[in-house]
C-alpha atoms as a PDB file:
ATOM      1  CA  UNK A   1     -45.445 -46.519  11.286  1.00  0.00           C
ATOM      2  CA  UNK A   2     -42.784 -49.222  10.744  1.00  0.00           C
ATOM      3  CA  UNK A   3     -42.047 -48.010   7.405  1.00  0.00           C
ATOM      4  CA  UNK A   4     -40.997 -45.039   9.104  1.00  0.00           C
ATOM      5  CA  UNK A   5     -38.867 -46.495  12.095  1.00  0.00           C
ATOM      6  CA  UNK A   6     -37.348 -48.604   8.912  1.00  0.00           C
ATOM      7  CA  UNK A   7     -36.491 -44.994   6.922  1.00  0.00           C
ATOM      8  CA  UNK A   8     -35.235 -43.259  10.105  1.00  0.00           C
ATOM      9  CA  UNK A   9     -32.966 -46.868  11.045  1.00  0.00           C
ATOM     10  CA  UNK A  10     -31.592 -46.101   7.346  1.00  0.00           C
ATOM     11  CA  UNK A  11     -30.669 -43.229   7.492  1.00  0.00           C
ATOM     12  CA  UNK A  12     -28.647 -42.965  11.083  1.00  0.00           C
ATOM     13  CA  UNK A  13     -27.521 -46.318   9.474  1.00  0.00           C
ATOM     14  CA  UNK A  14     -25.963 -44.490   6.390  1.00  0.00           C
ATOM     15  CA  UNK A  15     -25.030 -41.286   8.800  1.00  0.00           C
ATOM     16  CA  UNK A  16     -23.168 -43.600  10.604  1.00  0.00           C
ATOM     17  CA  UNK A  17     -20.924 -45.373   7.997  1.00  0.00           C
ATOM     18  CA  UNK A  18     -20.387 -41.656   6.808  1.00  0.00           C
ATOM     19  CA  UNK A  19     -18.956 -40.569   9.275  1.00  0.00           C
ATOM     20  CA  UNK A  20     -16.836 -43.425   9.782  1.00  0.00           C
ATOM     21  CA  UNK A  21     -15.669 -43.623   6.361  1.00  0.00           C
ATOM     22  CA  UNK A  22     -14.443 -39.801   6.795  1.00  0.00           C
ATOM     23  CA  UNK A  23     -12.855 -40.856  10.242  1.00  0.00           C
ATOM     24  CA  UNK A  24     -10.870 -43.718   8.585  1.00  0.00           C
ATOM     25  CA  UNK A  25     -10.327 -41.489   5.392  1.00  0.00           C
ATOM     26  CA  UNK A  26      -8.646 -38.733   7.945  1.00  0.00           C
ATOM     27  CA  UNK A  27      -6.494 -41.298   9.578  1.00  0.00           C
ATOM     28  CA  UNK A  28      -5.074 -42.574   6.192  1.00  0.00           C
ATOM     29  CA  UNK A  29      -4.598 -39.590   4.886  1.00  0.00           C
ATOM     30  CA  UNK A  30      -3.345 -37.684   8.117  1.00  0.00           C
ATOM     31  CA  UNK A  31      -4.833 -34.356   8.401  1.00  0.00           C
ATOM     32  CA  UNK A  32      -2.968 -31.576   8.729  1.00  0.00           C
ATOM     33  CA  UNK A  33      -2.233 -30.023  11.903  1.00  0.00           C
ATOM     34  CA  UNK A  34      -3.714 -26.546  12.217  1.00  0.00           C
ATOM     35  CA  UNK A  35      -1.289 -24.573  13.812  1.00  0.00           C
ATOM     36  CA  UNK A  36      -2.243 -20.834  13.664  1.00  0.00           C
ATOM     37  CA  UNK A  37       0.589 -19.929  15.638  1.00  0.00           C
ATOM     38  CA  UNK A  38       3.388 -21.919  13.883  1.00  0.00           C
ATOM     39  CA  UNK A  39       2.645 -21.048  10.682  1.00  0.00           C
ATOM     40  CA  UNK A  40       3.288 -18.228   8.190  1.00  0.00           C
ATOM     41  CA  UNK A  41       5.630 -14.845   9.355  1.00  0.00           C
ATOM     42  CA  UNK A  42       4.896 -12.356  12.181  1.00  0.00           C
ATOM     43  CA  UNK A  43       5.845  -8.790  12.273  1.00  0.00           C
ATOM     44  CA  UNK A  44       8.137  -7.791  15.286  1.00  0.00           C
ATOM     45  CA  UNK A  45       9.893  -5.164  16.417  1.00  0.00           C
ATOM     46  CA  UNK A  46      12.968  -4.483  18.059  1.00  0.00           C
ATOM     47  CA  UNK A  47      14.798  -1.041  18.945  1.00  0.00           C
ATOM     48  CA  UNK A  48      12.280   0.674  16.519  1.00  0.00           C
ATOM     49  CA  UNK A  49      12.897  -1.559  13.511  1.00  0.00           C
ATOM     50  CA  UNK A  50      10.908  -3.987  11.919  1.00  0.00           C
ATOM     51  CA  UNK A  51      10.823  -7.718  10.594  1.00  0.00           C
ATOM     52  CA  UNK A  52       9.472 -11.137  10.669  1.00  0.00           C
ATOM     53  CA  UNK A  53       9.655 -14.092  12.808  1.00  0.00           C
ATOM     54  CA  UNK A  54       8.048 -17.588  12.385  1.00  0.00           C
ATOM     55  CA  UNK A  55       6.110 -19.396  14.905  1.00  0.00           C
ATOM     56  CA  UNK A  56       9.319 -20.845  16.464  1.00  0.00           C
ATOM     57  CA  UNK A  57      10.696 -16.786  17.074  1.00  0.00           C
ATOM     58  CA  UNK A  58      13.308 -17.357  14.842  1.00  0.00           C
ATOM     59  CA  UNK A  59      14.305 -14.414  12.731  1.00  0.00           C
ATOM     60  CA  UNK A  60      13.269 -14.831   8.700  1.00  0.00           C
ATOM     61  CA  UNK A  61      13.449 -11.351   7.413  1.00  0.00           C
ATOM     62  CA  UNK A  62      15.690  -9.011   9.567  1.00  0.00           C
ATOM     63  CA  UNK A  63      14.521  -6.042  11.268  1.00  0.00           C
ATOM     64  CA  UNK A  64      14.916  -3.271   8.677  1.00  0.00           C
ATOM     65  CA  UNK A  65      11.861  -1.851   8.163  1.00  0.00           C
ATOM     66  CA  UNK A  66      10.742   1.508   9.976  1.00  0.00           C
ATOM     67  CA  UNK A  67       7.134  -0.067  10.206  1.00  0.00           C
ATOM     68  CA  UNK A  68       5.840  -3.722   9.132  1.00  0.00           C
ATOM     69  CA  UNK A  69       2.373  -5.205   9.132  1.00  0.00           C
ATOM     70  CA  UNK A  70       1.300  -8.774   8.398  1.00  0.00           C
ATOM     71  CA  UNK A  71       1.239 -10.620   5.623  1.00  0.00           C
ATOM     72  CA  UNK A  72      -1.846 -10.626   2.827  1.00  0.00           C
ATOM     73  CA  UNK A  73      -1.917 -13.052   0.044  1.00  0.00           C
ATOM     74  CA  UNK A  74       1.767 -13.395   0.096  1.00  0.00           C
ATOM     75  CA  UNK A  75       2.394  -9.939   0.474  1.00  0.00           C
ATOM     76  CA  UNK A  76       3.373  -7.336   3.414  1.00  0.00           C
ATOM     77  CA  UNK A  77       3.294  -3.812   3.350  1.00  0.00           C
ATOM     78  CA  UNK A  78       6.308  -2.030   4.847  1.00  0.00           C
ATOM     79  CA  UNK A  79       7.063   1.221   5.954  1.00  0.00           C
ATOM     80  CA  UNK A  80      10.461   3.413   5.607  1.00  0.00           C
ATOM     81  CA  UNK A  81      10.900   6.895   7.103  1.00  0.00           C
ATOM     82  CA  UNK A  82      13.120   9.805   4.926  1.00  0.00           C
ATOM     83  CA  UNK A  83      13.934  12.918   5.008  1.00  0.00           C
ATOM     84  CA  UNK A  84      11.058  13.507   1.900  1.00  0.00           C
ATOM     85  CA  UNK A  85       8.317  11.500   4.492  1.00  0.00           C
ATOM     86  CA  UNK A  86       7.226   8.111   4.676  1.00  0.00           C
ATOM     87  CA  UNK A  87       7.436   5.960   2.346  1.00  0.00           C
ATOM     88  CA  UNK A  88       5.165   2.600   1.333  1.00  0.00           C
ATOM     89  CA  UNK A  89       6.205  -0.654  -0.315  1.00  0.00           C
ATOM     90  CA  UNK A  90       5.759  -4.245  -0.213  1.00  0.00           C
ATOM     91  CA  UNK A  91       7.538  -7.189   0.594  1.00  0.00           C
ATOM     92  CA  UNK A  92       7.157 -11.308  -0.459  1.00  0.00           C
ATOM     93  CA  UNK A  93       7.941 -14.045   2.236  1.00  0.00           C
ATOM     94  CA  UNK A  94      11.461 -13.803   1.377  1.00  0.00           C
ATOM     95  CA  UNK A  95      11.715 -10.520   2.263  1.00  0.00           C
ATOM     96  CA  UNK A  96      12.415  -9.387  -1.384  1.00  0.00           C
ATOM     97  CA  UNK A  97      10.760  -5.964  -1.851  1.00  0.00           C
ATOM     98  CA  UNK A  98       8.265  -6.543  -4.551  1.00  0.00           C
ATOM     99  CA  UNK A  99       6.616  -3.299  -4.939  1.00  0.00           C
ATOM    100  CA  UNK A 100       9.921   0.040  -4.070  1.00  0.00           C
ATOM    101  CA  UNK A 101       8.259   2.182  -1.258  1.00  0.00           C
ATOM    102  CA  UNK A 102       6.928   5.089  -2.621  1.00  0.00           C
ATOM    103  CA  UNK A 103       4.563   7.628  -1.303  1.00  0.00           C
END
């Protein structure tokens, strides 16, 4: 029985200084904030065009699109409207068009 209590002591024993080293680790190291909403670019629209703000509404790529959606993996499909019918490209977070719309 005590060789138990001893094993189960131990162990919260070594759970404890785990966690603590990770806590101290963390506060070196200063994890990053997670701010879903500040980061990265959001499709908006104004007076039926398109573009991308960042989390502080500020304008990065102007509103020039006909349709936007978000971004994937760097990339962001876009949408233009002609007289031929919609057309599809993508854009990069610069809001150079990486891909020419085509249908």
């Amino acid at each position: 029985m005590k060789s138990k209590l001893r094993t189960r002591s131990a162990k919260r024993k070594l759970l404890f200084c785990l966690c603590l080293c990770l806590a101290a680790h963390a506060i070196v190291l200063g994890l990053p904030r997670r701010r879903a909403a500040t980061r990265g670019l959001f499709p908006v629209s104004k007076e039926g065009k398109w573009g991308f703000i960042d989390g502080g509404g500020r304008v990065r790529i102007p509103l020039r699109f006909d349709s936007a959606a978000s971004f994937s993996e760097g990339l962001a499909p876009v949408l233009r409207f002609e007289p031929g019918g919609a057309r599809t490209g993508y854009i990069d977070k610069t809001g150079k068009v990486v891909w020419e719309p085509s249908r």
